[in-house]
C-alpha atoms as a PDB file:
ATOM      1  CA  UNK A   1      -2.052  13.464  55.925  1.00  0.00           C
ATOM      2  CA  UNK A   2      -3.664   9.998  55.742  1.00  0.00           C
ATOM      3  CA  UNK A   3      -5.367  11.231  52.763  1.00  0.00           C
ATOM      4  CA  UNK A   4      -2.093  12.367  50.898  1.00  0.00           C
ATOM      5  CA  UNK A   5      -1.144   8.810  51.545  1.00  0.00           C
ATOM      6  CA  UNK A   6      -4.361   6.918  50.304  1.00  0.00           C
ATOM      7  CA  UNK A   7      -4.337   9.380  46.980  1.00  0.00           C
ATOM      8  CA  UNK A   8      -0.344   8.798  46.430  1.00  0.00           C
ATOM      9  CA  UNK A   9      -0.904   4.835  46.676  1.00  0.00           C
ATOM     10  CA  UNK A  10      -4.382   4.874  44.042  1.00  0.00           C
ATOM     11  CA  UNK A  11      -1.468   7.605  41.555  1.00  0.00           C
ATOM     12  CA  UNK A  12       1.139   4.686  41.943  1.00  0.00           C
ATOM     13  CA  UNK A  13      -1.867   2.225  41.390  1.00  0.00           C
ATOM     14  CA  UNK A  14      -2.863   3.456  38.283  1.00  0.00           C
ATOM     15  CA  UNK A  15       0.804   4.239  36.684  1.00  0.00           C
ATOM     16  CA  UNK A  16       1.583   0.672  37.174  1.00  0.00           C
ATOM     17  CA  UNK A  17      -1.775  -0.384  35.727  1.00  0.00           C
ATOM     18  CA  UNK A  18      -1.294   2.245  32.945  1.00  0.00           C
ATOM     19  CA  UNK A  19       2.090   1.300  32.197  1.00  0.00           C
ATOM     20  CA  UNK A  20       1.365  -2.282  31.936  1.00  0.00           C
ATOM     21  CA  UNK A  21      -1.512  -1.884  29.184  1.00  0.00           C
ATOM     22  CA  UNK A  22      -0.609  -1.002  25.912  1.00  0.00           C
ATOM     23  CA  UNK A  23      -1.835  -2.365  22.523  1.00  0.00           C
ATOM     24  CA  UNK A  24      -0.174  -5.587  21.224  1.00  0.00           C
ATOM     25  CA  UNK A  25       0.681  -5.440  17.441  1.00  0.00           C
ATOM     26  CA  UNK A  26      -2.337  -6.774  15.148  1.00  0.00           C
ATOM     27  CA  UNK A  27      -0.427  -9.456  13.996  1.00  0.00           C
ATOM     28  CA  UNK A  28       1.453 -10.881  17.713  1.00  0.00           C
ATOM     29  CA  UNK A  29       1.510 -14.999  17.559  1.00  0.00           C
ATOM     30  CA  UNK A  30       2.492 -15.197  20.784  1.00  0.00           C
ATOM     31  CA  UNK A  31       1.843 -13.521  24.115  1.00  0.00           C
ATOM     32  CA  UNK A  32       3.197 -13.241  27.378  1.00  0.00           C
ATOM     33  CA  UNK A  33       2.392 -11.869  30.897  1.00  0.00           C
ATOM     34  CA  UNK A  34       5.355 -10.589  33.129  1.00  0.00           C
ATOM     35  CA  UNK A  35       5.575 -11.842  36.300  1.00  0.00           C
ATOM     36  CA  UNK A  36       7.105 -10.300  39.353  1.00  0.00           C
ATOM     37  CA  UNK A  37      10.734 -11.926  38.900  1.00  0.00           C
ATOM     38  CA  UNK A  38      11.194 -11.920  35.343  1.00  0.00           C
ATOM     39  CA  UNK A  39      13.602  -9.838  33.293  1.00  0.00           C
ATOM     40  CA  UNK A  40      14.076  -9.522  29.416  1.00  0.00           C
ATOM     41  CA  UNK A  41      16.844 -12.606  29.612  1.00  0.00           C
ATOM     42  CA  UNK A  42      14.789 -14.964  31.596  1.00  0.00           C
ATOM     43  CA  UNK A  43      11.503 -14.481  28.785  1.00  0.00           C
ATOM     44  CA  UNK A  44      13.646 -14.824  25.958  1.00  0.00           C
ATOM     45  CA  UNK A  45      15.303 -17.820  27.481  1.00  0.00           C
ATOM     46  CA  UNK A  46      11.921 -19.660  28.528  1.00  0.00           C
ATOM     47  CA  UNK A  47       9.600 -18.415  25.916  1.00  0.00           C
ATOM     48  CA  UNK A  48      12.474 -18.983  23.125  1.00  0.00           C
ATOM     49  CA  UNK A  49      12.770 -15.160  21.751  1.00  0.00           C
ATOM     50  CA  UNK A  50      15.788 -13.681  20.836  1.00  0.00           C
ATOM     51  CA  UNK A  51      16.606 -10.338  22.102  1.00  0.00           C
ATOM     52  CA  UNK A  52      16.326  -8.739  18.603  1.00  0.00           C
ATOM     53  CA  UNK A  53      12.781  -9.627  18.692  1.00  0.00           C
ATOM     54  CA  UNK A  54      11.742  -9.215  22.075  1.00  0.00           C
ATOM     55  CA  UNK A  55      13.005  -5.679  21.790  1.00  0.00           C
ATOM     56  CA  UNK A  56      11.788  -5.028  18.451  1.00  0.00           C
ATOM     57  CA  UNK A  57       8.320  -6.228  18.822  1.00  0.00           C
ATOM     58  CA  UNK A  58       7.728  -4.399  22.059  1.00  0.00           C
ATOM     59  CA  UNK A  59       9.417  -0.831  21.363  1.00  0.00           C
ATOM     60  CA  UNK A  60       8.244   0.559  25.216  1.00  0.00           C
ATOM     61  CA  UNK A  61      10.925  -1.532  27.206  1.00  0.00           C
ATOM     62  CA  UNK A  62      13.896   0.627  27.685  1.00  0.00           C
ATOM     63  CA  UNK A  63      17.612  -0.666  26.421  1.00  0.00           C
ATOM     64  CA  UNK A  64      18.168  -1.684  29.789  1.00  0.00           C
ATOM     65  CA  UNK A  65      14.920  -3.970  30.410  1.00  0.00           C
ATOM     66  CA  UNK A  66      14.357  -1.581  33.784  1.00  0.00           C
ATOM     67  CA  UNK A  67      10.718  -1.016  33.123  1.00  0.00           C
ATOM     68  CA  UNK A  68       8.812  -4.215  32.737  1.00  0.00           C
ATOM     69  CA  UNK A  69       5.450  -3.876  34.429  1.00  0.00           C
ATOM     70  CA  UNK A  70       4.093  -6.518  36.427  1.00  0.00           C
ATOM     71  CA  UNK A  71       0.932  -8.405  34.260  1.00  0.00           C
ATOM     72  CA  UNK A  72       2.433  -6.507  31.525  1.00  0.00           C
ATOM     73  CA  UNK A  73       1.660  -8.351  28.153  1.00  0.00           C
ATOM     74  CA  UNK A  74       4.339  -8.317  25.966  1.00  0.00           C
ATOM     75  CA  UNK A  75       4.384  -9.640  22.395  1.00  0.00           C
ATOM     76  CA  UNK A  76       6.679 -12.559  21.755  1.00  0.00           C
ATOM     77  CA  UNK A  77       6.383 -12.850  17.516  1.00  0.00           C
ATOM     78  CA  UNK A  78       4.395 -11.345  15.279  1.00  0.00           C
ATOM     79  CA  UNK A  79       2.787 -13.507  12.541  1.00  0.00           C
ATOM     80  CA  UNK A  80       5.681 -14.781   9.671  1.00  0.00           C
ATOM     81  CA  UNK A  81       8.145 -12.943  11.962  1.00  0.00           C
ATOM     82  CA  UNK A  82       8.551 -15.204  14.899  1.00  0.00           C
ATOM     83  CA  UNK A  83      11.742 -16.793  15.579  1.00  0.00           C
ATOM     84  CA  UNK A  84      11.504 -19.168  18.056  1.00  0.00           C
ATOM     85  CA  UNK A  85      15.081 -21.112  17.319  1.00  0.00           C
ATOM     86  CA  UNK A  86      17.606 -19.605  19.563  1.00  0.00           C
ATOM     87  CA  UNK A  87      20.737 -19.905  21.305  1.00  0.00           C
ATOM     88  CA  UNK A  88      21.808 -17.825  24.253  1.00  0.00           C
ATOM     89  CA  UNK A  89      25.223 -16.239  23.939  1.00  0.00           C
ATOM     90  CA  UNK A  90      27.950 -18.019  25.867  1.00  0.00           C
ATOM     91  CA  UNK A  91      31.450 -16.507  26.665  1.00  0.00           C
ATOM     92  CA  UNK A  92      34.093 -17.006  24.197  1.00  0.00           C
ATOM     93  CA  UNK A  93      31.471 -17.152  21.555  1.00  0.00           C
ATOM     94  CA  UNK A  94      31.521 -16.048  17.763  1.00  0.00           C
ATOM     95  CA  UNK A  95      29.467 -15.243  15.427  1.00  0.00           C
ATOM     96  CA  UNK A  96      30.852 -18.040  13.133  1.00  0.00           C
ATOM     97  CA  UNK A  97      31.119 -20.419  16.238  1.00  0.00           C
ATOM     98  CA  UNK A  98      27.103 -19.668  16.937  1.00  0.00           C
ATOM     99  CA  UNK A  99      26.433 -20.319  13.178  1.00  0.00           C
ATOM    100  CA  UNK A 100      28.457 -23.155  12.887  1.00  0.00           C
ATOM    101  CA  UNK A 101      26.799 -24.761  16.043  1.00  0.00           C
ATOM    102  CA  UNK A 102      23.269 -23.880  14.592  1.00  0.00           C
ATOM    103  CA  UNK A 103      24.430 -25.201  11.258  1.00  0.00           C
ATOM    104  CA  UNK A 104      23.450 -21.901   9.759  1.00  0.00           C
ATOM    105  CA  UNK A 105      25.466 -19.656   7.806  1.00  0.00           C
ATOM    106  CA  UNK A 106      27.211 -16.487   9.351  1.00  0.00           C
ATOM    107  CA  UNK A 107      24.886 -14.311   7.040  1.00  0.00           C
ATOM    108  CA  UNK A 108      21.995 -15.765   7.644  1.00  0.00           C
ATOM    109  CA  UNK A 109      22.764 -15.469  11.704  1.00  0.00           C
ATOM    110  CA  UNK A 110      23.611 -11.631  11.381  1.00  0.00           C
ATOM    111  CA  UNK A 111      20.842 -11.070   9.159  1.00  0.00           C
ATOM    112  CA  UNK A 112      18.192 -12.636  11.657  1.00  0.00           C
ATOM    113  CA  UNK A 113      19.934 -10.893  14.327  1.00  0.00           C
ATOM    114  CA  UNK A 114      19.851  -7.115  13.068  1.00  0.00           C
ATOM    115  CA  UNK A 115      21.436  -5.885  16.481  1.00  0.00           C
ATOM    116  CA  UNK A 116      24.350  -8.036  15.674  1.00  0.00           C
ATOM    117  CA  UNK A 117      27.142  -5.793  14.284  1.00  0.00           C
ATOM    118  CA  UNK A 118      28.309  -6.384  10.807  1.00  0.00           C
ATOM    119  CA  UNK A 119      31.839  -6.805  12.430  1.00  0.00           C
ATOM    120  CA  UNK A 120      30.146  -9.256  15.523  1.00  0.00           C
ATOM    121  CA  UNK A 121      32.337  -7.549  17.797  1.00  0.00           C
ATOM    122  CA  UNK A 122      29.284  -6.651  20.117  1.00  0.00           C
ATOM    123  CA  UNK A 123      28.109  -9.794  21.193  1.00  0.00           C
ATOM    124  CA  UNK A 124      27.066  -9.803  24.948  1.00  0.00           C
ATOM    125  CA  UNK A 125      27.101 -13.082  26.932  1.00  0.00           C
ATOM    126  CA  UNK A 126      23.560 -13.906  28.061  1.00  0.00           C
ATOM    127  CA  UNK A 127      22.392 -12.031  25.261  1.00  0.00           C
ATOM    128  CA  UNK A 128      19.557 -14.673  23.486  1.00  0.00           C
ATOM    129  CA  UNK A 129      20.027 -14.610  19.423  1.00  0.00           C
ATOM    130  CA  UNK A 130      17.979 -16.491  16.590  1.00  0.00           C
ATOM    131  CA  UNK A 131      19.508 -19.213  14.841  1.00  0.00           C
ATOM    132  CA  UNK A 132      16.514 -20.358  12.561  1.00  0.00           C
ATOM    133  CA  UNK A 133      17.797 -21.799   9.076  1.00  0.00           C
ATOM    134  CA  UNK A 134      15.166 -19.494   7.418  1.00  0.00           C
ATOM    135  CA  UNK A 135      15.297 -15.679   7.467  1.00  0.00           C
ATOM    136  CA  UNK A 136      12.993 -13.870   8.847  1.00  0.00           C
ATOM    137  CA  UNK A 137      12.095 -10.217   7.629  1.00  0.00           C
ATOM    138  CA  UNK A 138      11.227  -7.863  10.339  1.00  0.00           C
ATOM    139  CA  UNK A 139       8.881  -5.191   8.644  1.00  0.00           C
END
């Protein structure tokens, strides 16, 4: 029994340390290690990523940002795609409030923000969005 025990904890052991390795793109800028209390919005708030990105750069965190891996390194930009001007969603937000606020236009919000819909009806407060002047082009 005590050995069924020991060899379940080394399996859990070496998921988590499995899970938490993956390659980083060629290209990532910047880089950042999960810690035990962090979730997708707390990163993109501190390290200044917008959800868009976050997501996009690191396609192995689910929708719901359940499976983030503790010392997990996750890419933060990737090299002349790194938006690092953002503004997290507030209630009673717009889309043309946000750009207006950034001083950016509408277009150049939705097309930085590609998870945006073209009608910006699904905004989510606490959701973290890029509001550079420049767009960038996600390859």
């Amino acid at each position: 029994m005590m050995l069924a025990i020991a060899l379940l904890a080394v399996l859990a052991a070496v998921h988590a340390v499995s899970a938490a390795t993956h390659d980083l793109p060629v290209l990532c800028e910047r880089s950042y290690i999960v810690n035990p209390r962090d979730s997708c919005e707390r990163i993109e708030i501190e390290e200044k990523v917008s959800t868009y990105q976050l997501f996009r750069v690191n396609p192995q965190i689910d929708p719901a940002c359940e499976n983030l891996a503790v010392a997990e390194t996750l890419c933060l930009g990737i090299q002349g795609q790194d938006c690092s001007s953002v503004y997290r969603v507030q209630s009673g937000d717009t889309c043309r409030s946000i750009a207006a606020n950034a001083g950016i236009s509408q277009t150049v919000l939705m097309l930085n923000n590609r998870n945006v819909n073209q009608d910006c009806t699904n905004l989510v407060v606490g959701e973290v969005l890029c509001v550079s002047p420049a767009i960038i082009i996600y390859t």
